[in-house]
Each structure stands twice: as C-alpha cells, then as structure tokens.
PDB file of N, CA and C in Angstrom:
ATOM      1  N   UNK A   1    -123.444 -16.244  95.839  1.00  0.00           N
ATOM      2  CA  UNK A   1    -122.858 -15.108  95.153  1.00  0.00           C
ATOM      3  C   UNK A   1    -123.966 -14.157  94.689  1.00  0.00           C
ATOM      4  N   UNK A   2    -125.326 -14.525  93.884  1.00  0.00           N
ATOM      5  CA  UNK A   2    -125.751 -14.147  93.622  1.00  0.00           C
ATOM      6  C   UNK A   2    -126.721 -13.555  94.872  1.00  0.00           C
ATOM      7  N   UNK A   3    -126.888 -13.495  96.021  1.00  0.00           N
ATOM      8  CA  UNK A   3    -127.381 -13.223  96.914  1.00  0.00           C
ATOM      9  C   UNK A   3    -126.516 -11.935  97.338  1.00  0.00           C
ATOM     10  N   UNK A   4    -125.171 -12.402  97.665  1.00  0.00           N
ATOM     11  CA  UNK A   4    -124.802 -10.902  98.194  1.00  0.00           C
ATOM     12  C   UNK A   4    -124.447 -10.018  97.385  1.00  0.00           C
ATOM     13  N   UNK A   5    -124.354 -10.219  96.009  1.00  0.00           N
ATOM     14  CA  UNK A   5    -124.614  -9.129  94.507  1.00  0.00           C
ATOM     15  C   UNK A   5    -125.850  -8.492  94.996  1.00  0.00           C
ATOM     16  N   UNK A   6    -126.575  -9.038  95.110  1.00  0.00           N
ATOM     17  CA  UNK A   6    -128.310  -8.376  95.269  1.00  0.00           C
ATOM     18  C   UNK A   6    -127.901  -7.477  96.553  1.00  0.00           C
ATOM     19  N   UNK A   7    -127.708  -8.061  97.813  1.00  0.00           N
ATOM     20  CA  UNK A   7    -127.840  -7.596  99.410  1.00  0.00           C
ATOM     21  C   UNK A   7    -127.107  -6.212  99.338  1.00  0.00           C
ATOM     22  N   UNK A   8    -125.473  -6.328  98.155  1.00  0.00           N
ATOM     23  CA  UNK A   8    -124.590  -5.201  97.711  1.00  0.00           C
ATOM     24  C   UNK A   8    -125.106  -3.874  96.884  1.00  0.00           C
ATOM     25  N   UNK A   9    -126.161  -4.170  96.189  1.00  0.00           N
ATOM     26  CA  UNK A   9    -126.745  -3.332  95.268  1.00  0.00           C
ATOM     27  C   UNK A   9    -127.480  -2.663  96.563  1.00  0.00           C
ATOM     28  N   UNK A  10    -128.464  -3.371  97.312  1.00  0.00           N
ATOM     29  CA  UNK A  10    -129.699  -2.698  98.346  1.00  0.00           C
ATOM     30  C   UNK A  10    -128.649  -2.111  99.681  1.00  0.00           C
ATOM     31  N   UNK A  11    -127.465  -2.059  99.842  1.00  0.00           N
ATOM     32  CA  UNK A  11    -126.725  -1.571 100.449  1.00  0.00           C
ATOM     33  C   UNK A  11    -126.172  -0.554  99.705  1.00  0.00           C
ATOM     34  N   UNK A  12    -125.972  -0.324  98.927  1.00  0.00           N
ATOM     35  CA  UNK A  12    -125.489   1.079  98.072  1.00  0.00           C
ATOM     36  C   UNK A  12    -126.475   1.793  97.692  1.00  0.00           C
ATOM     37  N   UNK A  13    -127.696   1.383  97.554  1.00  0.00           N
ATOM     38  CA  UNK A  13    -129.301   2.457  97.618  1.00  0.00           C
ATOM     39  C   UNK A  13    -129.409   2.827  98.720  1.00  0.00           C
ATOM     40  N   UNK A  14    -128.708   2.561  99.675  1.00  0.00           N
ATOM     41  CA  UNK A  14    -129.437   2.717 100.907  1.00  0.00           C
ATOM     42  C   UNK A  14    -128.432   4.255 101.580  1.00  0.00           C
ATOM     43  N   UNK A  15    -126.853   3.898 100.664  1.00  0.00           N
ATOM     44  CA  UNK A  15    -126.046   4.565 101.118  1.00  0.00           C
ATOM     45  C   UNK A  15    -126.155   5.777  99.935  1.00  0.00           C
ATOM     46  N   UNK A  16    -126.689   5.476  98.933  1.00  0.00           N
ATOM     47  CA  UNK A  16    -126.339   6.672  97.703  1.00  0.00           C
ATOM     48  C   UNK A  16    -128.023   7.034  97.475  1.00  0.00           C
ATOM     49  N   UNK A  17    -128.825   7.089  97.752  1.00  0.00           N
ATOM     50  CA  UNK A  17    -130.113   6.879  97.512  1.00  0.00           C
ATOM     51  C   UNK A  17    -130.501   6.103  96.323  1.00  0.00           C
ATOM     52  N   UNK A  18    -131.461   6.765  95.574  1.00  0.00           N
ATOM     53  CA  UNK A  18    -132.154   6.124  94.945  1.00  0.00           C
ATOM     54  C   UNK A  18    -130.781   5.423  93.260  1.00  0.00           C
ATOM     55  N   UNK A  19    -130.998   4.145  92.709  1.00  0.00           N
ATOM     56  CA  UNK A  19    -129.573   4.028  92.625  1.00  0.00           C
ATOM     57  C   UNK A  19    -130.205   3.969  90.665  1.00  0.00           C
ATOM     58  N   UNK A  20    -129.392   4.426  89.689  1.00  0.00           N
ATOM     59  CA  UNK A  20    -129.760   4.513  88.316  1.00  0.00           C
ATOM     60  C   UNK A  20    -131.041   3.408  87.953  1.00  0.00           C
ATOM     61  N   UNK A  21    -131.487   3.046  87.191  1.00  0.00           N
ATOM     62  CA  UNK A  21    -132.451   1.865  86.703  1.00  0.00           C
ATOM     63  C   UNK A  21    -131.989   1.436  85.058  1.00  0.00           C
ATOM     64  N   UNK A  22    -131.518   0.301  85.473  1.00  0.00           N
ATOM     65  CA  UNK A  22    -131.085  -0.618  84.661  1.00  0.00           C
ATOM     66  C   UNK A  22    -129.900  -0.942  84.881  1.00  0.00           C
ATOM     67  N   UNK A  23    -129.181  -1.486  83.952  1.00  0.00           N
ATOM     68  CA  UNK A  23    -127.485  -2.366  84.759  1.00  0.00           C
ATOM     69  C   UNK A  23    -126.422  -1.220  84.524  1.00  0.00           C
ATOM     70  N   UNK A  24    -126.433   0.315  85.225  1.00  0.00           N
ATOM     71  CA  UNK A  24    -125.312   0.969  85.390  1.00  0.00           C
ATOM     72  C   UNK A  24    -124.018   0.129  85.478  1.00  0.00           C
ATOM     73  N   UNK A  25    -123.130   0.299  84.722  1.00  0.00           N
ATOM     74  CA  UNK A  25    -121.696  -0.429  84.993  1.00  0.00           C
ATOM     75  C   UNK A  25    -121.069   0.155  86.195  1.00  0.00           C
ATOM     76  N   UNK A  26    -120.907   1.328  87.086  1.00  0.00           N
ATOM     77  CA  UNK A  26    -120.161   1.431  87.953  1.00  0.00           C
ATOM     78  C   UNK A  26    -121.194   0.736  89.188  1.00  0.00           C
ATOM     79  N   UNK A  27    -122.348   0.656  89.004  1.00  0.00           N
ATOM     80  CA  UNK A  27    -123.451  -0.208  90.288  1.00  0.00           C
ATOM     81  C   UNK A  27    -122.770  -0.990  90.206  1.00  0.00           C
ATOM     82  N   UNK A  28    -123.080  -2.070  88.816  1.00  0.00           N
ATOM     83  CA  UNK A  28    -122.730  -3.373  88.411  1.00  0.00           C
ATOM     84  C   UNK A  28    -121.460  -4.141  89.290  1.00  0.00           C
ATOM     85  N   UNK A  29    -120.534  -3.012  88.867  1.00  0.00           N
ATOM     86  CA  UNK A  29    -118.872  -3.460  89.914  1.00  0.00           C
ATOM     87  C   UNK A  29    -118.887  -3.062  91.052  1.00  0.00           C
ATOM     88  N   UNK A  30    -119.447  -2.392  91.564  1.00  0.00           N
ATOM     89  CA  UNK A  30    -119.530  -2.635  93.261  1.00  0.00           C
ATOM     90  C   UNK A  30    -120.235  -3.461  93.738  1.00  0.00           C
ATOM     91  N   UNK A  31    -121.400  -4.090  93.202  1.00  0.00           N
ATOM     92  CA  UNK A  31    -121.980  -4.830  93.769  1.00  0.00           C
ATOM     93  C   UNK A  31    -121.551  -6.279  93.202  1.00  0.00           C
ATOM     94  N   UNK A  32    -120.142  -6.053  92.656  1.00  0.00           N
ATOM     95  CA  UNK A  32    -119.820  -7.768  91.893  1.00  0.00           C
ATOM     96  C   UNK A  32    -118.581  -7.812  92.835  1.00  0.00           C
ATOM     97  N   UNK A  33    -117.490  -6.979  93.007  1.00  0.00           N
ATOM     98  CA  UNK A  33    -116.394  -6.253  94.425  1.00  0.00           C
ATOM     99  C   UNK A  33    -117.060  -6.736  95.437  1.00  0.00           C
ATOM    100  N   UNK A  34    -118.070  -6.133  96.106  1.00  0.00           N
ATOM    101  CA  UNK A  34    -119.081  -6.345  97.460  1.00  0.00           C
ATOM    102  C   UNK A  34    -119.099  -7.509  97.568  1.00  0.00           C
ATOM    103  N   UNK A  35    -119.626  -8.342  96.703  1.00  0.00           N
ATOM    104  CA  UNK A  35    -120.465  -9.863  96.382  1.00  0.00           C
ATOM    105  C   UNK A  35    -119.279 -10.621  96.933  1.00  0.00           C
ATOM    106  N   UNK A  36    -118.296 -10.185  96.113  1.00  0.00           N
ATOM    107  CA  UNK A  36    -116.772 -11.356  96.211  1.00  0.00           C
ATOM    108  C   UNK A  36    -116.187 -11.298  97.312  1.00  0.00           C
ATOM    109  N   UNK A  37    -116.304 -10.214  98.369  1.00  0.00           N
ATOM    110  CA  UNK A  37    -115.365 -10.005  99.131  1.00  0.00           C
ATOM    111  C   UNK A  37    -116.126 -10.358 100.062  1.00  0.00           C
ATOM    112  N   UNK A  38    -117.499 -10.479 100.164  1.00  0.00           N
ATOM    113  CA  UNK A  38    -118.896 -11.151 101.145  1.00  0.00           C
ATOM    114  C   UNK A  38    -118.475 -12.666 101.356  1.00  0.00           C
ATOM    115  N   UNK A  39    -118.074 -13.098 100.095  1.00  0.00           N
ATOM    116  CA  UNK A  39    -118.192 -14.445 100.094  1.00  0.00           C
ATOM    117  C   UNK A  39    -116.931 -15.087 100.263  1.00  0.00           C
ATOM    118  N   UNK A  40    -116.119 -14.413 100.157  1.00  0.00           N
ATOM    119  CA  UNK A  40    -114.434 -14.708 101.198  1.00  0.00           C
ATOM    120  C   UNK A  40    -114.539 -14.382 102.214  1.00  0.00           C
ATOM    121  N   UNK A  41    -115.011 -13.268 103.108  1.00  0.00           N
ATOM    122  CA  UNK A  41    -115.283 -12.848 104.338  1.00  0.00           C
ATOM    123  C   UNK A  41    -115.633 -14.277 105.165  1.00  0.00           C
ATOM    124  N   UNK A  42    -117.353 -14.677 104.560  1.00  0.00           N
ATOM    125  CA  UNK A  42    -118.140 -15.404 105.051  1.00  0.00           C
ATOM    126  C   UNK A  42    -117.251 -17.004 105.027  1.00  0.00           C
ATOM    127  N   UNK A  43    -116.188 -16.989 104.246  1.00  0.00           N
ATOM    128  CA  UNK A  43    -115.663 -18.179 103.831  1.00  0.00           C
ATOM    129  C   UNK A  43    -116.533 -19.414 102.805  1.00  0.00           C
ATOM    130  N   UNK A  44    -117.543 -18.538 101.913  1.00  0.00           N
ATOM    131  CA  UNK A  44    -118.191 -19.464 101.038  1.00  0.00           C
ATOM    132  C   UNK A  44    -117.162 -19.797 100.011  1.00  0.00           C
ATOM    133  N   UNK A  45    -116.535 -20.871 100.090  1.00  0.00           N
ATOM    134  CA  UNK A  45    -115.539 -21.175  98.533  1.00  0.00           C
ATOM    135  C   UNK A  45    -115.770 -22.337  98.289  1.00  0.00           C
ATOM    136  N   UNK A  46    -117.407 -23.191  98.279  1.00  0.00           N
ATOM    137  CA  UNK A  46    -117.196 -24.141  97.264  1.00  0.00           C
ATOM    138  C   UNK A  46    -116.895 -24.304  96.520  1.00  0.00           C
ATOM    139  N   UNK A  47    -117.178 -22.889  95.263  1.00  0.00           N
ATOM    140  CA  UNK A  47    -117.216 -22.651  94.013  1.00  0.00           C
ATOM    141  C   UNK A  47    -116.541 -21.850  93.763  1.00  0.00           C
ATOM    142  N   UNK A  48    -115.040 -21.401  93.188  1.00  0.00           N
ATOM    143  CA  UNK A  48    -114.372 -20.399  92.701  1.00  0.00           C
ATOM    144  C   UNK A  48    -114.883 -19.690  92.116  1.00  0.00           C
ATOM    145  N   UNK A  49    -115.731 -18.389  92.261  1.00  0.00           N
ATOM    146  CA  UNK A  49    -116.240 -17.866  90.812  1.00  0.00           C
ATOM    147  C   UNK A  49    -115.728 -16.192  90.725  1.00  0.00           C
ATOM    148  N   UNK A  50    -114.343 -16.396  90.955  1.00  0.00           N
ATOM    149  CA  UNK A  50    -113.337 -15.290  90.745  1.00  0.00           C
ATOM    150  C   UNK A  50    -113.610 -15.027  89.585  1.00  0.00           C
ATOM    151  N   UNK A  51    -113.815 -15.925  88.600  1.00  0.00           N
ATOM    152  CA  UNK A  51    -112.935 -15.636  86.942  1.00  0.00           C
ATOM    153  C   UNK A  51    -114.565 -15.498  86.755  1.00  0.00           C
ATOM    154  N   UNK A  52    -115.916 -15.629  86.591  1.00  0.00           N
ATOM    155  CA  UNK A  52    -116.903 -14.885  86.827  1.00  0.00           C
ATOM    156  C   UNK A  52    -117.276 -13.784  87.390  1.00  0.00           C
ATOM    157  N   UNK A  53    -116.331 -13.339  88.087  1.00  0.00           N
ATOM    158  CA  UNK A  53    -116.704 -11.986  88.576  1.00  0.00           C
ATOM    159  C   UNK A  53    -115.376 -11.141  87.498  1.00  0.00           C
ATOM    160  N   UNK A  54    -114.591 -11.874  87.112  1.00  0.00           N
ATOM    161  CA  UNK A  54    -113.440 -10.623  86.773  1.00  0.00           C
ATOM    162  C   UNK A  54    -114.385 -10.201  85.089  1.00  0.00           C
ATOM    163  N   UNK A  55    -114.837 -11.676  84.608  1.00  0.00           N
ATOM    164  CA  UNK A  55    -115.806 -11.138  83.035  1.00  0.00           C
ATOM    165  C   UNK A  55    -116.367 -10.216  83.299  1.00  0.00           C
ATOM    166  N   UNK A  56    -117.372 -10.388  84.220  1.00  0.00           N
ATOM    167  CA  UNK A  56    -118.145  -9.747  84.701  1.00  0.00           C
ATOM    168  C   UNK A  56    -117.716  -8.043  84.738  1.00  0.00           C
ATOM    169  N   UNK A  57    -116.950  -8.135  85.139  1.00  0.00           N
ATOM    170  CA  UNK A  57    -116.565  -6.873  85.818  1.00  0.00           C
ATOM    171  C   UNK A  57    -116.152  -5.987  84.431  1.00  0.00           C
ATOM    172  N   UNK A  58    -115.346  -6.509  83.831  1.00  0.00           N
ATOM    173  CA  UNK A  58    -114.370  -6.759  82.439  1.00  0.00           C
ATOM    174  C   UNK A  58    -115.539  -6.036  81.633  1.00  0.00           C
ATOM    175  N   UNK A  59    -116.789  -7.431  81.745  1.00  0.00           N
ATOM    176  CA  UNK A  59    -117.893  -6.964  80.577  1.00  0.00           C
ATOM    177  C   UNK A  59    -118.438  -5.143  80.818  1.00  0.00           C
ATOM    178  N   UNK A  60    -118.483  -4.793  82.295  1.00  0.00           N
ATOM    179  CA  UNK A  60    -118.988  -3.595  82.195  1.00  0.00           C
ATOM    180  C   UNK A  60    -117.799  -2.930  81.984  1.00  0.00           C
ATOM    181  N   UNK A  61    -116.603  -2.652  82.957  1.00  0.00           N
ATOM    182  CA  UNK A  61    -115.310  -2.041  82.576  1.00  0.00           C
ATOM    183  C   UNK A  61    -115.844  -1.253  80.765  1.00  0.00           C
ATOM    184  N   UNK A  62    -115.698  -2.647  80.480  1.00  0.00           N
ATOM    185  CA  UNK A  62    -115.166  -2.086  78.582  1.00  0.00           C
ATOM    186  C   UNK A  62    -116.417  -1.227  77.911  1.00  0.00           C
ATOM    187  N   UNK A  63    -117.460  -1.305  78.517  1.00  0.00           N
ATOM    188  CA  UNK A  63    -118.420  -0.188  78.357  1.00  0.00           C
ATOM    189  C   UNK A  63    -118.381   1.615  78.814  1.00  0.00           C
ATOM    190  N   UNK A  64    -117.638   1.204  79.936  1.00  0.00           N
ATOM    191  CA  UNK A  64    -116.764   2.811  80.333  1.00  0.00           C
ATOM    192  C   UNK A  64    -115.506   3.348  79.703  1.00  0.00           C
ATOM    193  N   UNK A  65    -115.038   1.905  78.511  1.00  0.00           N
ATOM    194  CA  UNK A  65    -113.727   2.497  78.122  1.00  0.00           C
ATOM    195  C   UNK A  65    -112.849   2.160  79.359  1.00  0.00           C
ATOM    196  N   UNK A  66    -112.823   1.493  80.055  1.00  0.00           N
ATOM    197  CA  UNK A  66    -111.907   1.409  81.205  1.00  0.00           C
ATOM    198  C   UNK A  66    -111.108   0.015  81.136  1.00  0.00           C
ATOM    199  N   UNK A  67    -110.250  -0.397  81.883  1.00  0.00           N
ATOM    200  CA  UNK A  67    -109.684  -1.154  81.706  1.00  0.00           C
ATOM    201  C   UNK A  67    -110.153  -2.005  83.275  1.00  0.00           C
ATOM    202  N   UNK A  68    -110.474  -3.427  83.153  1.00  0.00           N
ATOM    203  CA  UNK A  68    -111.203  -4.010  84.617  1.00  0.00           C
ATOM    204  C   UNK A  68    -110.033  -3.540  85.635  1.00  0.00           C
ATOM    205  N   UNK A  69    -109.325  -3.281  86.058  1.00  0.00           N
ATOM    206  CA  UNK A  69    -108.094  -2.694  87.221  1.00  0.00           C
ATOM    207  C   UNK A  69    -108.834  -1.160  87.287  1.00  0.00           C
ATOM    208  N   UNK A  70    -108.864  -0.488  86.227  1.00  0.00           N
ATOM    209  CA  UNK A  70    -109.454   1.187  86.505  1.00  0.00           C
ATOM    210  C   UNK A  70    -110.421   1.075  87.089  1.00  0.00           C
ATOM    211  N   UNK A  71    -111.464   0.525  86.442  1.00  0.00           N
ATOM    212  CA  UNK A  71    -112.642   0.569  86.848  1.00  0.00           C
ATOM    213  C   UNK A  71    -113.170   0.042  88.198  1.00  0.00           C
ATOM    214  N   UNK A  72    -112.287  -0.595  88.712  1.00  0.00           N
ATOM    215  CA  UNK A  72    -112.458  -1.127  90.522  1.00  0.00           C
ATOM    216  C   UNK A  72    -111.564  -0.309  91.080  1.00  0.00           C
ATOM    217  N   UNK A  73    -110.598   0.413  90.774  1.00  0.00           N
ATOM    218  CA  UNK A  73    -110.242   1.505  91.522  1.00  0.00           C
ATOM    219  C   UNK A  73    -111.013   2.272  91.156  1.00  0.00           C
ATOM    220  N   UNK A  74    -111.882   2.740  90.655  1.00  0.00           N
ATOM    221  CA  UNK A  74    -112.932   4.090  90.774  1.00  0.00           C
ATOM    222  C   UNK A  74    -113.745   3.520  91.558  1.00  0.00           C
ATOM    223  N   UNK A  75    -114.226   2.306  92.018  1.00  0.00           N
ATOM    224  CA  UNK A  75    -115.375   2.246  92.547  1.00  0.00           C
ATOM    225  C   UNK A  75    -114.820   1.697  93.913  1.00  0.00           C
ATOM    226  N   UNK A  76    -113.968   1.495  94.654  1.00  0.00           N
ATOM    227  CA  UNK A  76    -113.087   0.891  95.708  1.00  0.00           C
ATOM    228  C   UNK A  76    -113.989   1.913  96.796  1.00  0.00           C
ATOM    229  N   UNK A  77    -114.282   3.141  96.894  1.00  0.00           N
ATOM    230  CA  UNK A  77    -114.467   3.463  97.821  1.00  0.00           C
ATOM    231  C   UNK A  77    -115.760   3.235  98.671  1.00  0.00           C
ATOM    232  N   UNK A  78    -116.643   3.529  96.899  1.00  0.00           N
ATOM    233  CA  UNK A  78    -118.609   3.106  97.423  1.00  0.00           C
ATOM    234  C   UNK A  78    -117.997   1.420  97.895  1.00  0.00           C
ATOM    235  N   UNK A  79    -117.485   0.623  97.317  1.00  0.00           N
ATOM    236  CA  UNK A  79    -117.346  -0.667  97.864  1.00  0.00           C
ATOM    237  C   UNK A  79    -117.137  -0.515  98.977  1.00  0.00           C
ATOM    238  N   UNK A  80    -116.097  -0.309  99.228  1.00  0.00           N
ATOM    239  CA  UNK A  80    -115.896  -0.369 101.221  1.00  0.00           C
ATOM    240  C   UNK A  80    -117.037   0.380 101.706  1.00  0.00           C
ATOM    241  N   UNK A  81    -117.743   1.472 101.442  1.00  0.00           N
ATOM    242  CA  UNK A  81    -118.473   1.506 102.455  1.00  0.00           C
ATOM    243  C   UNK A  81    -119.447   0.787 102.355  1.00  0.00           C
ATOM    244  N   UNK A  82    -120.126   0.139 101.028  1.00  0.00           N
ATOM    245  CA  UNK A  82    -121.166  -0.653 100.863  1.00  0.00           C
ATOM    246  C   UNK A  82    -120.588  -2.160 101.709  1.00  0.00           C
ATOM    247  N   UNK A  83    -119.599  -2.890 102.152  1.00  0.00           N
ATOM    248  CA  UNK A  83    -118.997  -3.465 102.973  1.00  0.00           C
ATOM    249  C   UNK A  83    -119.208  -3.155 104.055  1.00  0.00           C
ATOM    250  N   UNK A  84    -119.035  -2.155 104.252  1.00  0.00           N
ATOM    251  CA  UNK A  84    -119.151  -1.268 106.003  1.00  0.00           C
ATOM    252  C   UNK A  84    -120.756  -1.299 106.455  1.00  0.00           C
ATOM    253  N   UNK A  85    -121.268  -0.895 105.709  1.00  0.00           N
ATOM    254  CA  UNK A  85    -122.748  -0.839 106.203  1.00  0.00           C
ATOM    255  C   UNK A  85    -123.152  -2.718 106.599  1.00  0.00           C
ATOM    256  N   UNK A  86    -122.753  -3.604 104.976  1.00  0.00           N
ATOM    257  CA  UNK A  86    -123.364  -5.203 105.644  1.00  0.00           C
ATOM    258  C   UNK A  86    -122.613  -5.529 106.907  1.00  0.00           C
ATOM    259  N   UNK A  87    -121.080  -5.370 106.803  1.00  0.00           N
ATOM    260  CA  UNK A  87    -120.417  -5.902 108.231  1.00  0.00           C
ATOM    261  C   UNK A  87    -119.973  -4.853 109.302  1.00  0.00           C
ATOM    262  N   UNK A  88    -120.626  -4.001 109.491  1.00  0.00           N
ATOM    263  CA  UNK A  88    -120.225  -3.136 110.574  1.00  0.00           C
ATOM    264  C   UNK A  88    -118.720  -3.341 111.262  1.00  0.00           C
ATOM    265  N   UNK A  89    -119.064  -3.894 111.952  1.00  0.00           N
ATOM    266  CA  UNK A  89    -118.002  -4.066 113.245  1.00  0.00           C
ATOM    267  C   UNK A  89    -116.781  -5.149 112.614  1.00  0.00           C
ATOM    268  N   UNK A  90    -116.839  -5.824 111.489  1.00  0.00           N
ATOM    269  CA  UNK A  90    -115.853  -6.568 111.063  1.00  0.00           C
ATOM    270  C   UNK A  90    -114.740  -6.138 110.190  1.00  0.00           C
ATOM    271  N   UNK A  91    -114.919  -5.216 109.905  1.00  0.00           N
ATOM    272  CA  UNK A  91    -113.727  -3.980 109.218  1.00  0.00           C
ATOM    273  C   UNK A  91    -113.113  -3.158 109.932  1.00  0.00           C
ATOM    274  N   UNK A  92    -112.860  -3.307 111.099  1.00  0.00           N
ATOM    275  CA  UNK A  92    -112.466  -2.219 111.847  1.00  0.00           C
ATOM    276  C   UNK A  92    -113.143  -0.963 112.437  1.00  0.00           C
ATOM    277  N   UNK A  93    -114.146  -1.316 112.497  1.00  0.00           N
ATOM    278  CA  UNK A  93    -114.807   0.075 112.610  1.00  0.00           C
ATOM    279  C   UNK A  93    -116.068   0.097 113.482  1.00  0.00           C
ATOM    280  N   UNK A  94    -116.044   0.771 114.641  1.00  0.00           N
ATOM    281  CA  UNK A  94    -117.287   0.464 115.519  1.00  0.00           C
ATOM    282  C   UNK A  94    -118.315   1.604 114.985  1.00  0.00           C
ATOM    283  N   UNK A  95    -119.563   1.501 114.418  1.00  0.00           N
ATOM    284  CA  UNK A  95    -120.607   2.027 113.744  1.00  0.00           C
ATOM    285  C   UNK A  95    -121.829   2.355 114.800  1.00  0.00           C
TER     286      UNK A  95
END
C-alpha cells in the first residue's frame, strides 16, 4: 500500500508538475484513491486496509472542511488519470 501511495504521488508530479511540499490534503487523497485502487487492480488483499485509507482520507477531508465523499469527488479526476499513466492499457485506453 504504502508503495503505490508513493508510485501515485510520483505519477501526479509527473502529470501536474512540480506537486505542493508538504502533506497537501487534495495530493494526500489521490494518492491514498490511486494506492487503493492499485492494490485491488493488482489483487493485493492480504490485508484489508480500506478502513485505513477511508481515516486517512477523512483525516485530510476535515482539513478542507469537506466531508470524505466530497473530497474524493473533487479529486476523482487527477485520480484516474494518475491511474492512467501507472496502467496504461488496463483502463480502457490505448496510450
């Protein structure tokens, strides 16, 4: 998990350039979105760590005033493409 959090962040610098410095909350949830949906993709589910990513998410959410549902619909879109760039061709989409 904590691997494709990281791989998700260096995929959204790559797509947005240079990316804030320090733990921006809207980075934070795309690259916690990215992470989770990497690791269902890939089929890693030893470890459930849904309800770690929703705190997570939750913990920055409530720093924007947002509610964790708002705040991953604002960021749904950099997610998919930060998705699109790690899996190219596995979303539908020949790149």
């Amino acid at each position: 998990m904590t691997f494709f959090h990281e791989l998700s962040h260096a995929a959204h610098e790559k797509l947005k350039g240079k990316l804030k410095t320090g733990h921006d909350s809207l980075q934070e949830i795309v690259a916690e979105l990215s992470a989770q949906a990497l690791c269902r993709l890939v089929g890693r589910k030893n470890v459930d760590t849904t309800g770690n990513s929703y705190q997570y998410i939750e913990s920055y959410a409530a720093k924007l005033d947002m509610s964790p549902h708002t705040a991953c619909l604002r960021v749904l879109s950099d997610t998919e493409k930060v998705l699109k760039l790690i899996l190219p061709n596995t979303l539908g989409e020949d790149n």
